[in-house]
C-alpha atoms as a PDB file:
ATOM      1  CA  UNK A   1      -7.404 -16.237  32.271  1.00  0.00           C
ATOM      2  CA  UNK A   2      -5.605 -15.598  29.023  1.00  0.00           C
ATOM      3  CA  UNK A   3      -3.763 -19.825  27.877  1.00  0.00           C
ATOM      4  CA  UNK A   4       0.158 -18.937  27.892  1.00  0.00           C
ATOM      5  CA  UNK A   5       1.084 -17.694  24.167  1.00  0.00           C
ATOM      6  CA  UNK A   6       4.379 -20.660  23.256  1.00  0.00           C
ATOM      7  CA  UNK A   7       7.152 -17.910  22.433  1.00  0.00           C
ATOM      8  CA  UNK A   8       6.757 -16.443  18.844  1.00  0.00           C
ATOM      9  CA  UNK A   9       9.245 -13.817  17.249  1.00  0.00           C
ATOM     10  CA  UNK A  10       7.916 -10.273  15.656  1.00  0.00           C
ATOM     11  CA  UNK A  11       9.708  -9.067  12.291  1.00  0.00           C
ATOM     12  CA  UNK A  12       9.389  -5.353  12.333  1.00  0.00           C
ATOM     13  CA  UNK A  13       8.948  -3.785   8.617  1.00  0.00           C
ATOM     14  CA  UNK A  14       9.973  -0.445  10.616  1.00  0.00           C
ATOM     15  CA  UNK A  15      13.234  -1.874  11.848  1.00  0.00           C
ATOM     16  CA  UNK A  16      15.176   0.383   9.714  1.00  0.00           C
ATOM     17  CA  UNK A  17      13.290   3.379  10.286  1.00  0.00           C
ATOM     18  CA  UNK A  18      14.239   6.181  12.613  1.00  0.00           C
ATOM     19  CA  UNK A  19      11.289   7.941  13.991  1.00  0.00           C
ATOM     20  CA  UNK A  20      12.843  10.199  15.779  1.00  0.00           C
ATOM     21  CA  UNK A  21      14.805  11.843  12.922  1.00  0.00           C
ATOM     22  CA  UNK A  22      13.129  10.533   9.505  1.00  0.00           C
ATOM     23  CA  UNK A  23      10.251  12.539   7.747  1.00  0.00           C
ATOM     24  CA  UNK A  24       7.397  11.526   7.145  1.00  0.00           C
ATOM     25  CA  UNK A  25       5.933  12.002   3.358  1.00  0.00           C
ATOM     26  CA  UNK A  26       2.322  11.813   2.498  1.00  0.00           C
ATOM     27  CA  UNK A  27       2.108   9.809  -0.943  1.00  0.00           C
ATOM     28  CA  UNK A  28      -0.441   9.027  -3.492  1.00  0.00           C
ATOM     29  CA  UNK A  29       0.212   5.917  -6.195  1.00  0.00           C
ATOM     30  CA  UNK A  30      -2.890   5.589  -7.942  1.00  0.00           C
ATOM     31  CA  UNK A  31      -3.436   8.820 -10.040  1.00  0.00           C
ATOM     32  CA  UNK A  32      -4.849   9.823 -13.340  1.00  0.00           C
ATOM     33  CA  UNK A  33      -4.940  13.010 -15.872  1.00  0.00           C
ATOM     34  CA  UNK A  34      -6.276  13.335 -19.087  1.00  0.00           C
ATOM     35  CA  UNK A  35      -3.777  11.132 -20.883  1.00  0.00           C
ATOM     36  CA  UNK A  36      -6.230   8.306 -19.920  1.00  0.00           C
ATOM     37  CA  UNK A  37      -9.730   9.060 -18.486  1.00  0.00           C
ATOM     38  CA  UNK A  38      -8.698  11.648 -15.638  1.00  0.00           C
ATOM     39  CA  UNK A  39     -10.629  15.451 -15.832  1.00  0.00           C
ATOM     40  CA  UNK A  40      -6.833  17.508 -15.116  1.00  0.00           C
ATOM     41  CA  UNK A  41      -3.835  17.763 -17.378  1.00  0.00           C
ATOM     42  CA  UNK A  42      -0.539  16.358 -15.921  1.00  0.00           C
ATOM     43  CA  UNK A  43       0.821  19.785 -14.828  1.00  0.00           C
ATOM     44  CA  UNK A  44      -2.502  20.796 -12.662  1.00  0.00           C
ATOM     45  CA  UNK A  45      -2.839  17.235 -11.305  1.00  0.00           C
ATOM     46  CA  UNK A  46       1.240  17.470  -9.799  1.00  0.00           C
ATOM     47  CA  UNK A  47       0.451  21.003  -8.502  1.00  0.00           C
ATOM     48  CA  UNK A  48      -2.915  19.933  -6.779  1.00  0.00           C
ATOM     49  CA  UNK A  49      -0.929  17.448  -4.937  1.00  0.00           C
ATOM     50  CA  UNK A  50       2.241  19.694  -4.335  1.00  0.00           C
ATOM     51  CA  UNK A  51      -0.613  22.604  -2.543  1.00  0.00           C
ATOM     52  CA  UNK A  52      -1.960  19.848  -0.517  1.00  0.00           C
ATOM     53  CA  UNK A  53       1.041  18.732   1.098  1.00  0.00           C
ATOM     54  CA  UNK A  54       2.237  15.679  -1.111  1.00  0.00           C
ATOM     55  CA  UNK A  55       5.934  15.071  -1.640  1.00  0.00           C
ATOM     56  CA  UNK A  56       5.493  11.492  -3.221  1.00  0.00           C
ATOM     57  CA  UNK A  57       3.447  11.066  -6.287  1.00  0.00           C
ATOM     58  CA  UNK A  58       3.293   8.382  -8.913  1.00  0.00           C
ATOM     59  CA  UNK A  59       0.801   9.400 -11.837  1.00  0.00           C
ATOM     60  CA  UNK A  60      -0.478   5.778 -13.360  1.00  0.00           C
ATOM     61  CA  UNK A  61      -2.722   6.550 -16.253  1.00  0.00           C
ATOM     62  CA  UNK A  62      -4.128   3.832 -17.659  1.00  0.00           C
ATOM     63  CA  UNK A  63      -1.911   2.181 -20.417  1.00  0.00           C
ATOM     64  CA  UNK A  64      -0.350   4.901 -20.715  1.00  0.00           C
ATOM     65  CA  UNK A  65       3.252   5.756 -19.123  1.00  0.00           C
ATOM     66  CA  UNK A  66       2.915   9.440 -18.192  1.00  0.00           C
ATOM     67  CA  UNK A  67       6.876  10.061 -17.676  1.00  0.00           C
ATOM     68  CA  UNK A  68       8.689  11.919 -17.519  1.00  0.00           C
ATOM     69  CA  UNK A  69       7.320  15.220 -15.614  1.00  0.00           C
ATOM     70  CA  UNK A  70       9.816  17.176 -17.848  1.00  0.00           C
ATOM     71  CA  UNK A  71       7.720  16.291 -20.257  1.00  0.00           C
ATOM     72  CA  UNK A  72       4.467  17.882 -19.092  1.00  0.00           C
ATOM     73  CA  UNK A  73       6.907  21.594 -17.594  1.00  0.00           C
ATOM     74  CA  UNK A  74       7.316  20.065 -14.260  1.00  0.00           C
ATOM     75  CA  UNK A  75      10.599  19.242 -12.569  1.00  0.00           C
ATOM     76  CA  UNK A  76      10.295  17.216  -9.181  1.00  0.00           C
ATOM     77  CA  UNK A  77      13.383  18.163  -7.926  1.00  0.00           C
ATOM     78  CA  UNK A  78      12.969  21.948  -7.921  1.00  0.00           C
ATOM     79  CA  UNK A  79       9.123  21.149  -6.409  1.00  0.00           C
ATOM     80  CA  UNK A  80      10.701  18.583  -3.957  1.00  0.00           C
ATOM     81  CA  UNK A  81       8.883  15.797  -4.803  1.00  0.00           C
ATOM     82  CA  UNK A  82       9.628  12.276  -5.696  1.00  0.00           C
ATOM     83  CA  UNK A  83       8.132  11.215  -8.928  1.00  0.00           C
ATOM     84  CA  UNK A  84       7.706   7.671  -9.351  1.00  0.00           C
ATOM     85  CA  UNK A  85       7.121   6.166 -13.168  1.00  0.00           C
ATOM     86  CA  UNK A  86       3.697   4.251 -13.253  1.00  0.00           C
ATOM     87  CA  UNK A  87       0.941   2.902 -14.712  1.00  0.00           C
ATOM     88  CA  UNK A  88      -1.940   1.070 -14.389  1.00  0.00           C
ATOM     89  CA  UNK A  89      -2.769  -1.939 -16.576  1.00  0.00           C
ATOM     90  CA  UNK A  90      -6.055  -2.044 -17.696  1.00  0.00           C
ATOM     91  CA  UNK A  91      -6.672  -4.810 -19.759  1.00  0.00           C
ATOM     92  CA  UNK A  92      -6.676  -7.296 -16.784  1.00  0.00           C
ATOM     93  CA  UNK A  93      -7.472  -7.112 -12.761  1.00  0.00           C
ATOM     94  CA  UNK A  94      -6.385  -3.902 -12.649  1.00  0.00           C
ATOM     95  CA  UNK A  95      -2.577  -3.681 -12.000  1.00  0.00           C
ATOM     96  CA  UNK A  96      -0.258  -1.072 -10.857  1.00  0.00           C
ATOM     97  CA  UNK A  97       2.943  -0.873 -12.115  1.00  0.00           C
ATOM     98  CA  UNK A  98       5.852   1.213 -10.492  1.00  0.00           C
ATOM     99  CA  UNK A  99       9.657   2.206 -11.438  1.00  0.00           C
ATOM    100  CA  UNK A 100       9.570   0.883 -14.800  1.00  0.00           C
ATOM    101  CA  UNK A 101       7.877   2.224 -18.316  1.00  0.00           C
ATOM    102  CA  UNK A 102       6.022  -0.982 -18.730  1.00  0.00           C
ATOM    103  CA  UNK A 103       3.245  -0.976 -20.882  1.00  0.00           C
ATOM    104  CA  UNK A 104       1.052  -3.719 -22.954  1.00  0.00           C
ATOM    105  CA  UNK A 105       1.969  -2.656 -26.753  1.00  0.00           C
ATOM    106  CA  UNK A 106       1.273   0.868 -26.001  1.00  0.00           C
ATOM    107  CA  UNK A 107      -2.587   0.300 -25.886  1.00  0.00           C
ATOM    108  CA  UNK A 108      -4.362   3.021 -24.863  1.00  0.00           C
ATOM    109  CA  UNK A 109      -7.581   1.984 -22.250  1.00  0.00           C
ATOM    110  CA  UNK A 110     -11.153   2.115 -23.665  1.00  0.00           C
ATOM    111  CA  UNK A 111     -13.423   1.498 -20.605  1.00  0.00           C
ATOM    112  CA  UNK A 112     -15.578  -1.663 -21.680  1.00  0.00           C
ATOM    113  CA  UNK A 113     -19.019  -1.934 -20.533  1.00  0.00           C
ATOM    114  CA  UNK A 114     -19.138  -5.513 -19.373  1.00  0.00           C
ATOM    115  CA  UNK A 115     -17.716  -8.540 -16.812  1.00  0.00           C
ATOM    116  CA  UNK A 116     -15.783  -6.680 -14.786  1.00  0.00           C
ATOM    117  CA  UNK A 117     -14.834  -4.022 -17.233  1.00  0.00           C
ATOM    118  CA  UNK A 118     -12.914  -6.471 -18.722  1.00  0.00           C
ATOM    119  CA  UNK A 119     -12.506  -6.727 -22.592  1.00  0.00           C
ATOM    120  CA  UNK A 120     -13.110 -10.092 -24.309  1.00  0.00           C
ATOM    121  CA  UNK A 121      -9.459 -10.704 -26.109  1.00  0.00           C
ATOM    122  CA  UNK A 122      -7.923  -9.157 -22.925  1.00  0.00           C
ATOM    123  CA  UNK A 123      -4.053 -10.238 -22.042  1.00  0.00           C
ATOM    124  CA  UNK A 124      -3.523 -11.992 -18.699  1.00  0.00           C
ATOM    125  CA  UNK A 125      -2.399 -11.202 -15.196  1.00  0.00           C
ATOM    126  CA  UNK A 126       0.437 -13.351 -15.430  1.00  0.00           C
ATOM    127  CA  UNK A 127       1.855 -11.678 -18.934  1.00  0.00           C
ATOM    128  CA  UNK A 128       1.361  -8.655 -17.554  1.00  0.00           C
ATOM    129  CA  UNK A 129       3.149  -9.548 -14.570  1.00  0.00           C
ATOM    130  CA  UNK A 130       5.873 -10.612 -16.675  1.00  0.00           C
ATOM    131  CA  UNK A 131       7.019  -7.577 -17.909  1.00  0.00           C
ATOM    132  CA  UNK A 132       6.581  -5.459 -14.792  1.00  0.00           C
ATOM    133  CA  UNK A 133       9.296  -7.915 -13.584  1.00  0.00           C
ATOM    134  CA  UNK A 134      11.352  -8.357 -16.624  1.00  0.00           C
ATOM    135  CA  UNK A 135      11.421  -4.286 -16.756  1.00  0.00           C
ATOM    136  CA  UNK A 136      12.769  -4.418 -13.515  1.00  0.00           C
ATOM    137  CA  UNK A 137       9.209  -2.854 -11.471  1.00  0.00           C
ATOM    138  CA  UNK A 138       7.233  -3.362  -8.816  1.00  0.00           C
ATOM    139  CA  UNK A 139       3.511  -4.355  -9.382  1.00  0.00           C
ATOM    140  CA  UNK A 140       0.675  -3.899  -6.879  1.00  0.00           C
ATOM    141  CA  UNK A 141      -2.883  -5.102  -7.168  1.00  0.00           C
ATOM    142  CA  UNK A 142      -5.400  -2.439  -7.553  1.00  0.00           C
ATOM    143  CA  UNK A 143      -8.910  -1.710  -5.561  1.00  0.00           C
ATOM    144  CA  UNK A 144      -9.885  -5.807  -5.538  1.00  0.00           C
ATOM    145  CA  UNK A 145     -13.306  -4.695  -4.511  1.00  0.00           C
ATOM    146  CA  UNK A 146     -14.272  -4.297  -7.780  1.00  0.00           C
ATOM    147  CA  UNK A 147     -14.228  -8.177  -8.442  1.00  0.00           C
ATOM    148  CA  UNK A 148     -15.304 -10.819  -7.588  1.00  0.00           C
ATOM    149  CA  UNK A 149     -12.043 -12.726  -7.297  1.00  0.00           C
ATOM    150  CA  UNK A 150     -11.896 -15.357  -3.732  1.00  0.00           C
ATOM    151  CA  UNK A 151      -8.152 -14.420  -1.562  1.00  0.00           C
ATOM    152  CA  UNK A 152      -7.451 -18.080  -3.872  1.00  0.00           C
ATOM    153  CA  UNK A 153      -7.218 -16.502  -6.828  1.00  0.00           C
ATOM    154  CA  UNK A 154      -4.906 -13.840  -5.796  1.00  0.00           C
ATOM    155  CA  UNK A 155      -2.550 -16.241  -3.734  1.00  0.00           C
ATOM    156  CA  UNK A 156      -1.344 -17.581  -6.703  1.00  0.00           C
ATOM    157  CA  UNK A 157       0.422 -14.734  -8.109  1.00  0.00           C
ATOM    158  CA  UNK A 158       1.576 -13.840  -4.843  1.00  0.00           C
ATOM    159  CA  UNK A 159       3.078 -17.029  -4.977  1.00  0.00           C
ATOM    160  CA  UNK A 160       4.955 -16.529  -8.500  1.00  0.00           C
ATOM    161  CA  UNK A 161       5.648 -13.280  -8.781  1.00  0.00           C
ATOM    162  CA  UNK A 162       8.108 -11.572  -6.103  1.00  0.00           C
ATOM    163  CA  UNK A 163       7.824  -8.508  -7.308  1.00  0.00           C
ATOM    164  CA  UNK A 164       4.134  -8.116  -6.845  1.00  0.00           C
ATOM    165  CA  UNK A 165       4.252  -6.904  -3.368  1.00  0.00           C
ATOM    166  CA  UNK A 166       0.580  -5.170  -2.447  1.00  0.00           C
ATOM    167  CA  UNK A 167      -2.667  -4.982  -2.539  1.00  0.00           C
ATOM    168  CA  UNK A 168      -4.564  -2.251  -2.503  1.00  0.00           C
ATOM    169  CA  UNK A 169      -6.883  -2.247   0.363  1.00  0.00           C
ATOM    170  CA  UNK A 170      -8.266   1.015   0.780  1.00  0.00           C
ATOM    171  CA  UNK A 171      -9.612   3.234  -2.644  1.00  0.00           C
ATOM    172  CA  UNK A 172     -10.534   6.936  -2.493  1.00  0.00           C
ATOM    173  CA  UNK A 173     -13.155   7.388   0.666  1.00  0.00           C
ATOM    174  CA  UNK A 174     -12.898   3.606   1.041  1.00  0.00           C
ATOM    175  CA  UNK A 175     -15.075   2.415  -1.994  1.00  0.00           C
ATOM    176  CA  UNK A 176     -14.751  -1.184  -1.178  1.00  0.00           C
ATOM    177  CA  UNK A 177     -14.503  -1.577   2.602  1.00  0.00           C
ATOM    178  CA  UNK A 178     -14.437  -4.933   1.782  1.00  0.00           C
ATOM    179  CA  UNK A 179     -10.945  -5.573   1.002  1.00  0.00           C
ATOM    180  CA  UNK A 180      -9.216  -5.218   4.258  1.00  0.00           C
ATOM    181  CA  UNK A 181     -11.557  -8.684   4.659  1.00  0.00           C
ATOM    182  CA  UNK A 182      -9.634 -10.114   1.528  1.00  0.00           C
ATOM    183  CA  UNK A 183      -6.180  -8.696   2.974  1.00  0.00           C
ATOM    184  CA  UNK A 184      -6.484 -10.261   5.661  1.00  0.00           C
ATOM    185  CA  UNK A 185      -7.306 -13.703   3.881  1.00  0.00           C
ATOM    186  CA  UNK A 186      -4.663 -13.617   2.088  1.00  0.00           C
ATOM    187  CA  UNK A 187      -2.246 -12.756   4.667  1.00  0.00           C
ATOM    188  CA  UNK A 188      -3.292 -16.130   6.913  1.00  0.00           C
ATOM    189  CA  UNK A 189      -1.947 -17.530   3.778  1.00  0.00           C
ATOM    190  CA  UNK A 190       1.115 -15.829   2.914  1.00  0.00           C
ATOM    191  CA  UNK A 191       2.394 -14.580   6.383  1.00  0.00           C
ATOM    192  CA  UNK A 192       4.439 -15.467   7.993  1.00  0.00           C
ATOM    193  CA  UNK A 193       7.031 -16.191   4.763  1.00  0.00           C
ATOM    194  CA  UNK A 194       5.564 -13.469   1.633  1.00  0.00           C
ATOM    195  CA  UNK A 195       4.373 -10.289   2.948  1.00  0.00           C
ATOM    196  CA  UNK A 196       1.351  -9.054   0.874  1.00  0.00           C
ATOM    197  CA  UNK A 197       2.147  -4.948   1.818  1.00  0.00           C
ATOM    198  CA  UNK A 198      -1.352  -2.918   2.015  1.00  0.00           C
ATOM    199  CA  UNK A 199      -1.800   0.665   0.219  1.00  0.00           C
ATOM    200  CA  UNK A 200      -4.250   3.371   0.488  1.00  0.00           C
ATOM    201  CA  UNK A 201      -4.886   5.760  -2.641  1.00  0.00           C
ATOM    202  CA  UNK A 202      -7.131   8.689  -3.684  1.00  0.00           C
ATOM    203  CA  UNK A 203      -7.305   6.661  -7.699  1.00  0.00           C
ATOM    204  CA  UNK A 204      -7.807  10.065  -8.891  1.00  0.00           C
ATOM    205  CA  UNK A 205      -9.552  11.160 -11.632  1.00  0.00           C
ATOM    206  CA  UNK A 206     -10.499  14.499 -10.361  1.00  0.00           C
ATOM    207  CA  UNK A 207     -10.178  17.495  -7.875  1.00  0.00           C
ATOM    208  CA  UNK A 208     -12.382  16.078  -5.468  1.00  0.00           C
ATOM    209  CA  UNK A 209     -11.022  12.889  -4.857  1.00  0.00           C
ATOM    210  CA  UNK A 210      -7.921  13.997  -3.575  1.00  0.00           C
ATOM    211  CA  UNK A 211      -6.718  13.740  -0.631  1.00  0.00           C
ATOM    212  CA  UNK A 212      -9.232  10.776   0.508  1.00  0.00           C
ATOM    213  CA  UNK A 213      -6.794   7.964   1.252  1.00  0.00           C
ATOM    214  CA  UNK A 214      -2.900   8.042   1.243  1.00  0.00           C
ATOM    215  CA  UNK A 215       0.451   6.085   2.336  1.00  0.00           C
ATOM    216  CA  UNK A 216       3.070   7.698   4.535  1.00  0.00           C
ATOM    217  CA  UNK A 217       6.776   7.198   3.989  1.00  0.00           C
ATOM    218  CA  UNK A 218       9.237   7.958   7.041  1.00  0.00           C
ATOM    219  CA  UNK A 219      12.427   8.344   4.700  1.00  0.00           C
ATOM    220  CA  UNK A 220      16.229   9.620   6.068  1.00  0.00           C
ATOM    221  CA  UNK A 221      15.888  11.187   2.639  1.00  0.00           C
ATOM    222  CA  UNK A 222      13.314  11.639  -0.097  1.00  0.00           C
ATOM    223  CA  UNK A 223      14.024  10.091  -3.429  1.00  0.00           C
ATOM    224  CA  UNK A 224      12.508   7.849  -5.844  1.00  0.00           C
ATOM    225  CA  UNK A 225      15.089   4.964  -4.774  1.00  0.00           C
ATOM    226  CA  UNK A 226      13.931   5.596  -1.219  1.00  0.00           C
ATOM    227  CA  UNK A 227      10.653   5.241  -1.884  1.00  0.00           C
ATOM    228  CA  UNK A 228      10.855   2.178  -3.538  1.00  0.00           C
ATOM    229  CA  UNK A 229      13.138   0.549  -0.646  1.00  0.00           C
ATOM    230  CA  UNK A 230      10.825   0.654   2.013  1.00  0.00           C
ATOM    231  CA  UNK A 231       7.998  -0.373  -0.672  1.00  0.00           C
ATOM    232  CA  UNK A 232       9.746  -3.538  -0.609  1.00  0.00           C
ATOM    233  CA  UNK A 233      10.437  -3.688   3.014  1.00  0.00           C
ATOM    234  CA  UNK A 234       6.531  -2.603   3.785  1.00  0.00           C
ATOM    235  CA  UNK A 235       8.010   0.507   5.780  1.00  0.00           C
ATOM    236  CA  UNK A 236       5.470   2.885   5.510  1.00  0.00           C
ATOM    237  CA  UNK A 237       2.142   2.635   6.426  1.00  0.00           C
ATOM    238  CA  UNK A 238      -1.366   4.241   4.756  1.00  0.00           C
ATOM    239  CA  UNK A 239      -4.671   5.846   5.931  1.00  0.00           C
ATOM    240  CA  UNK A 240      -8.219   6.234   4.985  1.00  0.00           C
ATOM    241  CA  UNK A 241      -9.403   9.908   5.582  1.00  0.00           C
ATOM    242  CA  UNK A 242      -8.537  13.664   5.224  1.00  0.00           C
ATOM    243  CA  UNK A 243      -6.612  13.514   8.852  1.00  0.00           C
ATOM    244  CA  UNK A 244      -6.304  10.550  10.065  1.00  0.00           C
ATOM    245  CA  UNK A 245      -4.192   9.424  12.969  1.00  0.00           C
ATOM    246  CA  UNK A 246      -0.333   9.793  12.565  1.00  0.00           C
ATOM    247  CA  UNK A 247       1.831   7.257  13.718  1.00  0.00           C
ATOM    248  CA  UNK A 248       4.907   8.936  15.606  1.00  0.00           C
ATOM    249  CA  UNK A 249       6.607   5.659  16.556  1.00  0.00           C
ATOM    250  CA  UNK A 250       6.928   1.540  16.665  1.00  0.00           C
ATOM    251  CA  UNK A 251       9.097   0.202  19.173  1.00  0.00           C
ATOM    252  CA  UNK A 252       9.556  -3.584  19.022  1.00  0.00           C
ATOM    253  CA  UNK A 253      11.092  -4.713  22.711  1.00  0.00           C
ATOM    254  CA  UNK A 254      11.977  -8.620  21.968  1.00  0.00           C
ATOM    255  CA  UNK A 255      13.434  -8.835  24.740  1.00  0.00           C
ATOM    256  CA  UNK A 256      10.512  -7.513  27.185  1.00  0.00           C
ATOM    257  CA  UNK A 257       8.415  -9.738  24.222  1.00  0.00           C
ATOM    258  CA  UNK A 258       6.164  -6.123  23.533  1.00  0.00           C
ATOM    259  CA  UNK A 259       5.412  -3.854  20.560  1.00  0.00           C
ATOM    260  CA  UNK A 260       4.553  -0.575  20.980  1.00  0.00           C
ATOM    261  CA  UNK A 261       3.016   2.352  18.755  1.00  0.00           C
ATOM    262  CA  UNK A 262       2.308   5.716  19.704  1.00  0.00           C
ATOM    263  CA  UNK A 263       0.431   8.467  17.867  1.00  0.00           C
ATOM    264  CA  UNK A 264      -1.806  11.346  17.344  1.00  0.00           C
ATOM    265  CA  UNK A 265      -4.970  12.171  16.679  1.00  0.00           C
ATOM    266  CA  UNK A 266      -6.851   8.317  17.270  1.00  0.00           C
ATOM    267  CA  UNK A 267      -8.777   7.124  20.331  1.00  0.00           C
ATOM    268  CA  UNK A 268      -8.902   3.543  19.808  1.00  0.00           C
ATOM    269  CA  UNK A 269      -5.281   1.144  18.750  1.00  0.00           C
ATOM    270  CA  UNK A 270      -6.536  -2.075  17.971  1.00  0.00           C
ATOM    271  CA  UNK A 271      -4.268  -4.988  16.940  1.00  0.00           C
ATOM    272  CA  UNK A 272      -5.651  -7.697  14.423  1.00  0.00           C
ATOM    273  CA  UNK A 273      -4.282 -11.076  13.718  1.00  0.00           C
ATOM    274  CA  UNK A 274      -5.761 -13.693  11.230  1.00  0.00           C
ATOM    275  CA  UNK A 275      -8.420 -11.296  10.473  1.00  0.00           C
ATOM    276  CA  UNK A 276      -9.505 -11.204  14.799  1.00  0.00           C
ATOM    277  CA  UNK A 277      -9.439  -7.880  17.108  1.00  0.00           C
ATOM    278  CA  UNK A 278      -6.912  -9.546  19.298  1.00  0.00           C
ATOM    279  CA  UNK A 279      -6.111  -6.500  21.866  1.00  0.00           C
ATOM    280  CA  UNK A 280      -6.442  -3.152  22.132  1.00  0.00           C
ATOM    281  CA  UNK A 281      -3.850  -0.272  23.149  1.00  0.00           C
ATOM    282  CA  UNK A 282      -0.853   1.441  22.509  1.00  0.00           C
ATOM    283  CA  UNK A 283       1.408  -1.643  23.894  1.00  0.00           C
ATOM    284  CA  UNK A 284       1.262  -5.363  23.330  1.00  0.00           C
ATOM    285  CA  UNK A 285       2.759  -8.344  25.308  1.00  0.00           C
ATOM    286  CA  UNK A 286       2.465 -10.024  22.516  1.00  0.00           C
ATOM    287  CA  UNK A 287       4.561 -13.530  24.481  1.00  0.00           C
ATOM    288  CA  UNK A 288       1.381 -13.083  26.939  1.00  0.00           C
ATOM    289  CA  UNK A 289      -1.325 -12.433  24.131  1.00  0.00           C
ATOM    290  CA  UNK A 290      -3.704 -15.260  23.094  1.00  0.00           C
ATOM    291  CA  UNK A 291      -5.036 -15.901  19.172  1.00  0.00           C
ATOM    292  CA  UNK A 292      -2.022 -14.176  17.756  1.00  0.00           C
ATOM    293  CA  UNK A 293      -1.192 -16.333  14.042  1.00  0.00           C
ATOM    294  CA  UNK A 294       1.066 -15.974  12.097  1.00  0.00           C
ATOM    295  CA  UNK A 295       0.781 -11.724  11.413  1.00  0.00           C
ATOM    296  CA  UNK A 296      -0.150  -9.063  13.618  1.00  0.00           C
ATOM    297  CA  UNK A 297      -1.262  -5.586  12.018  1.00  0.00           C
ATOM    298  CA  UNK A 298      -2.307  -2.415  14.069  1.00  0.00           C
ATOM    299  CA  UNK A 299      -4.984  -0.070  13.071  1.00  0.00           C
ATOM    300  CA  UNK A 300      -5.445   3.819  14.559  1.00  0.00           C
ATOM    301  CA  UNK A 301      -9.268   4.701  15.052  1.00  0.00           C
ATOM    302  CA  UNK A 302      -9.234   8.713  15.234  1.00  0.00           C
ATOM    303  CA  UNK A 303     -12.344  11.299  14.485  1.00  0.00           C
ATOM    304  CA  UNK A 304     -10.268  11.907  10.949  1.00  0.00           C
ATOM    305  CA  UNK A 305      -9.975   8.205   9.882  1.00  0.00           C
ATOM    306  CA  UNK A 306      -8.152   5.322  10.175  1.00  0.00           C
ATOM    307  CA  UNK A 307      -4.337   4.865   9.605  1.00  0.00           C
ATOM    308  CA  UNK A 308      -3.525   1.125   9.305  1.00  0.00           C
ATOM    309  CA  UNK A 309       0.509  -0.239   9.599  1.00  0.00           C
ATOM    310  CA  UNK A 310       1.630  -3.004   7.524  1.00  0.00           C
ATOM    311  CA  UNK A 311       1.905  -6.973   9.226  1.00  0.00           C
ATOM    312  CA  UNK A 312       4.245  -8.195  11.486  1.00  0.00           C
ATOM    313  CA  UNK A 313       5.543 -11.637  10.361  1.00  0.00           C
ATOM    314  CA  UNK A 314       4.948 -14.205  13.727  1.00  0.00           C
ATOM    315  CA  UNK A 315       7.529 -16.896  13.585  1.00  0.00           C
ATOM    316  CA  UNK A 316       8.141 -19.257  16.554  1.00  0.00           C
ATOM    317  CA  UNK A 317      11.566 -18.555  18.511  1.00  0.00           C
ATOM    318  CA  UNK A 318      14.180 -20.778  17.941  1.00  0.00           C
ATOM    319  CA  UNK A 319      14.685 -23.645  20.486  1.00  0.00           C
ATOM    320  CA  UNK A 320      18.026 -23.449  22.753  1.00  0.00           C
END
């Protein structure tokens, strides 16, 4: 018999959204052309992603601030797209910076055979993460599993930096499965007070890795400032695989004390707290629910992939 769960709260990150009525846009953050080490010029890499369905794209060369797509003979309103400024700093963990034009002294990256890629005379995280903030962006940790860095490490910045909201937990056809072990790490840490958002992206450097792993955006209207909203709110969720399962709601009942998600195209819903399949299926009694900590994520098994949802903070309810 399942011990009596003491009476917790759920903080939806899809509170705001309106399933029923918002669209849902496929996204890729974590792209590169040949203004860093990418095969495709900036105009074919926007139009690969326009034919294959994309309507949110953020090109993040390394170093290098590929902006604006006037620049390159591309206009994202007339393609209906949302362009988001980027970049990915290279000269540290790898960082991705968003909705400012950031950069450390204009360096262009040299890949550097060595530790970690790392050069020797390299600037830090936290300088870096500096100016993303002072310029006013958002900064997400890039594909982890190519360290060797303990969830301690990261914590820290979490810690300091508001701005930094994610972590990159699935790269391309999920090169470092890995990190959903280290997301979860550092969410028994975080949650249920800092949110550490997860993303999914193709880090493209050519035709054939698009299209591997992607975040979806349910927006009432598509714009960069939309985008970057429910960034900070965690209102979107991501997937590993060409079709993987679609979410087509979440319904948080507080009163009834149950979350539900529904969907297409998965056979198994499983819901994970402190890193531990705690349940499985499309509802959750979460009040009658042992093991549940202090976050509760979902994740959609389908014959296309995975689609994961961001946490739900677990707070306990307030006394009478």
């Amino acid at each position: 018999m399942i011990p009596p769960q003491p009476e917790i709260v759920l903080q939806n990150p899809y509170a705001q959204v309106d399933w029923a009525t918002h669209r849902q846009h496929r996204a890729n953050l974590h792209t590169h052309t040949r203004n860093s080490d990418g095969l495709h010029g900036v105009a074919r890499v926007i139009d690969l992603y326009r034919e294959a369905g994309y309507t949110i794209l953020a090109i993040s060369d390394h170093n290098h601030v590929t902006w604006p797509w006037s620049a390159y003979g591309r206009d994202p309103g007339a393609l209906e797209m949302a362009a988001i400024p980027a970049n990915e700093i290279s000269d540290t963990h790898h960082i991705g910076s968003y909705f400012s034009e950031y950069n450390i002294n204009g360096r262009r990256y040299r890949p550097i055979i060595g530790r970690m890629g790392l050069p020797p005379t390299a600037v830090t995280e936290t300088e870096v993460l500096e100016g993303i903030g002072q310029a006013g962006g958002l900064a997400v940790f890039f594909h982890p599993g190519r360290y060797d860095y303990p969830a301690e490490w990261y914590l820290d910045y979490y810690e300091r930096f508001p701005h930094l909201i994610g972590l990159e937990v699935v790269n391309r056809a999920d090169r470092y499965p890995q990190d959903r072990e280290l997301w979860d790490a550092i969410l028994r840490s975080t949650m249920p007070d800092r949110p550490v958002w997860g993303f999914a992206n193709d880090d493209t450097h050519r035709r054939a890795h698009l299209g591997h792993a992607y975040n979806v955006f349910p927006l009432a209207e598509l714009s960069a400032e939309a985008v970057r909203e429910a960034m900070e709110r965690g209102a979107f969720y991501f997937s590993n695989g060409r079709e993987a399962p679609v979410i087509d709601a979440v319904v948080l009942d507080p009163e009834a004390g149950t979350v539900t998600i529904s969907g297409t195209g998965y056979h198994t819903l499983t819901w994970i707290s402190e890193g531990r399949h705690v349940a499985r299926g499309e509802t959750l009694s979460y009040h009658k629910q042992a093991n549940i900590g202090s976050y509760l994520r979902a994740e959609l098994h389908g014959p296309g992939g995975i689609s994961y949802t961001n946490p739900f903070a677990v707070t306990p309810a307030a006394a009478d």
